[in-house]
Protein backbone atom coordinates (compact mmCIF):
# COMPACT_ATOMS: atom_id res chain seq x y z
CA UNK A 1 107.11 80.65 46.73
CA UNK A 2 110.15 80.09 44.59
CA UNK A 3 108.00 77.86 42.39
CA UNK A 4 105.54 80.13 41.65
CA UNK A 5 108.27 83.10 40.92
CA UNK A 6 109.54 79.94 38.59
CA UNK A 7 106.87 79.63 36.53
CA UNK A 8 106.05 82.98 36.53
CA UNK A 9 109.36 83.37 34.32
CA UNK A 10 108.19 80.75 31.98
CA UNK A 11 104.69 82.29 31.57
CA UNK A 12 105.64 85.88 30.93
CA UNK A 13 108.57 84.56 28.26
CA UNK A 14 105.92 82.22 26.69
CA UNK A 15 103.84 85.71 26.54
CA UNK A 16 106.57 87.74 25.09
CA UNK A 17 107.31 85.22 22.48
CA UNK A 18 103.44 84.31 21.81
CA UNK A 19 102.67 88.11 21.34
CA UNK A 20 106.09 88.89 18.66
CA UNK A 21 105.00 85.60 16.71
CA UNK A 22 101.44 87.05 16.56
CA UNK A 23 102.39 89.72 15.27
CA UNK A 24 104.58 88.22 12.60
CA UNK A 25 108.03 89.72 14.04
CA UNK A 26 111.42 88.46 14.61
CA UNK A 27 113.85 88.91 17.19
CA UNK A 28 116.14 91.00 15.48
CA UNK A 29 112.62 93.35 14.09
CA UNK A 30 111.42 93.40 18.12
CA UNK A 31 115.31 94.14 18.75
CA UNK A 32 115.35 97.01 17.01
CA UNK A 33 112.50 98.46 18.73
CA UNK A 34 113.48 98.04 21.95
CA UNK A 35 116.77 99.79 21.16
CA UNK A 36 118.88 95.89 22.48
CA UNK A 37 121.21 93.36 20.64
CA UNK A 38 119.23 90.52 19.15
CA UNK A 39 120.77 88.26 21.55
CA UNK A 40 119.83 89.86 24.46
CA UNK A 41 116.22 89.88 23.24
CA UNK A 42 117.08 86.14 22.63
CA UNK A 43 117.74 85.75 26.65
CA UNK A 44 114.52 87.78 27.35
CA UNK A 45 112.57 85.22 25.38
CA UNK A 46 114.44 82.44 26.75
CA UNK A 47 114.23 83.56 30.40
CA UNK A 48 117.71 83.28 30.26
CA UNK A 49 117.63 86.96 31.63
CA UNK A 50 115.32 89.41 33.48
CA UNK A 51 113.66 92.32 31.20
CA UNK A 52 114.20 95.50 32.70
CA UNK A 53 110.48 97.23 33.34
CA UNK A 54 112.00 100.38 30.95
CA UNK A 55 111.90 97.42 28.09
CA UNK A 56 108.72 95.83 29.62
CA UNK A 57 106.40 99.29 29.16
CA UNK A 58 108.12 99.55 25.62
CA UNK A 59 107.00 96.16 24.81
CA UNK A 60 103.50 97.04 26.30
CA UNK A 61 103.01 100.01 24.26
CA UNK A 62 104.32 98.33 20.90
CA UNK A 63 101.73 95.33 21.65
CA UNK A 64 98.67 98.10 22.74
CA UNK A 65 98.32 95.91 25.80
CA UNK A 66 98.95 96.38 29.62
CA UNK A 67 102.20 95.36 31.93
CA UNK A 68 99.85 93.06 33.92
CA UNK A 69 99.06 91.21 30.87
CA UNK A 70 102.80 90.75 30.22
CA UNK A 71 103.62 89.60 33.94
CA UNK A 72 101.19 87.56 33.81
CA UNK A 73 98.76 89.39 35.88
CA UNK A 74 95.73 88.85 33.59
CA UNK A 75 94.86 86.94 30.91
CA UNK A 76 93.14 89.84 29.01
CA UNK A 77 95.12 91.22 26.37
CA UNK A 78 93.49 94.20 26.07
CA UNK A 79 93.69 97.71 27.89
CA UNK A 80 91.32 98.90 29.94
């Protein structure tokens, strides 16, 4: 159980970073948006700390994709 919760972590910061990079972005730009210090982003990314679902749903509406696919619920970027 705790290993799974583990790499959950590491899969949904993976995500968060994949998506920004995709989308040519940088921290700070990402940051902005969600209305946080660049270093707290940072920690986000990082898994360093836990992204509050308020930040989560902003992130899913900047990206046009769904909370699942952040979590790592699906692999399909796309709404439905």
């Amino acid at each position: 159980m705790y290993y799974s919760i583990i790499l959950l972590v590491i899969e949904m910061k993976l995500r968060i970073r994949d998506l920004r990079e995709d989308n040519d972005l940088t921290q700070k730009e990402i940051s902005k948006i969600l209305m946080c210090d660049q270093s707290l982003y940072s920690k986000y990314e990082r898994g360093e700390r836990e992204i509050p679902l308020n930040l989560l749903i902003k992130l899913a509406d900047y990206y046009k994709t769904s909370l699942d696919y952040l979590v790592c619920r699906t692999d399909n970027p796309n709404l439905l």
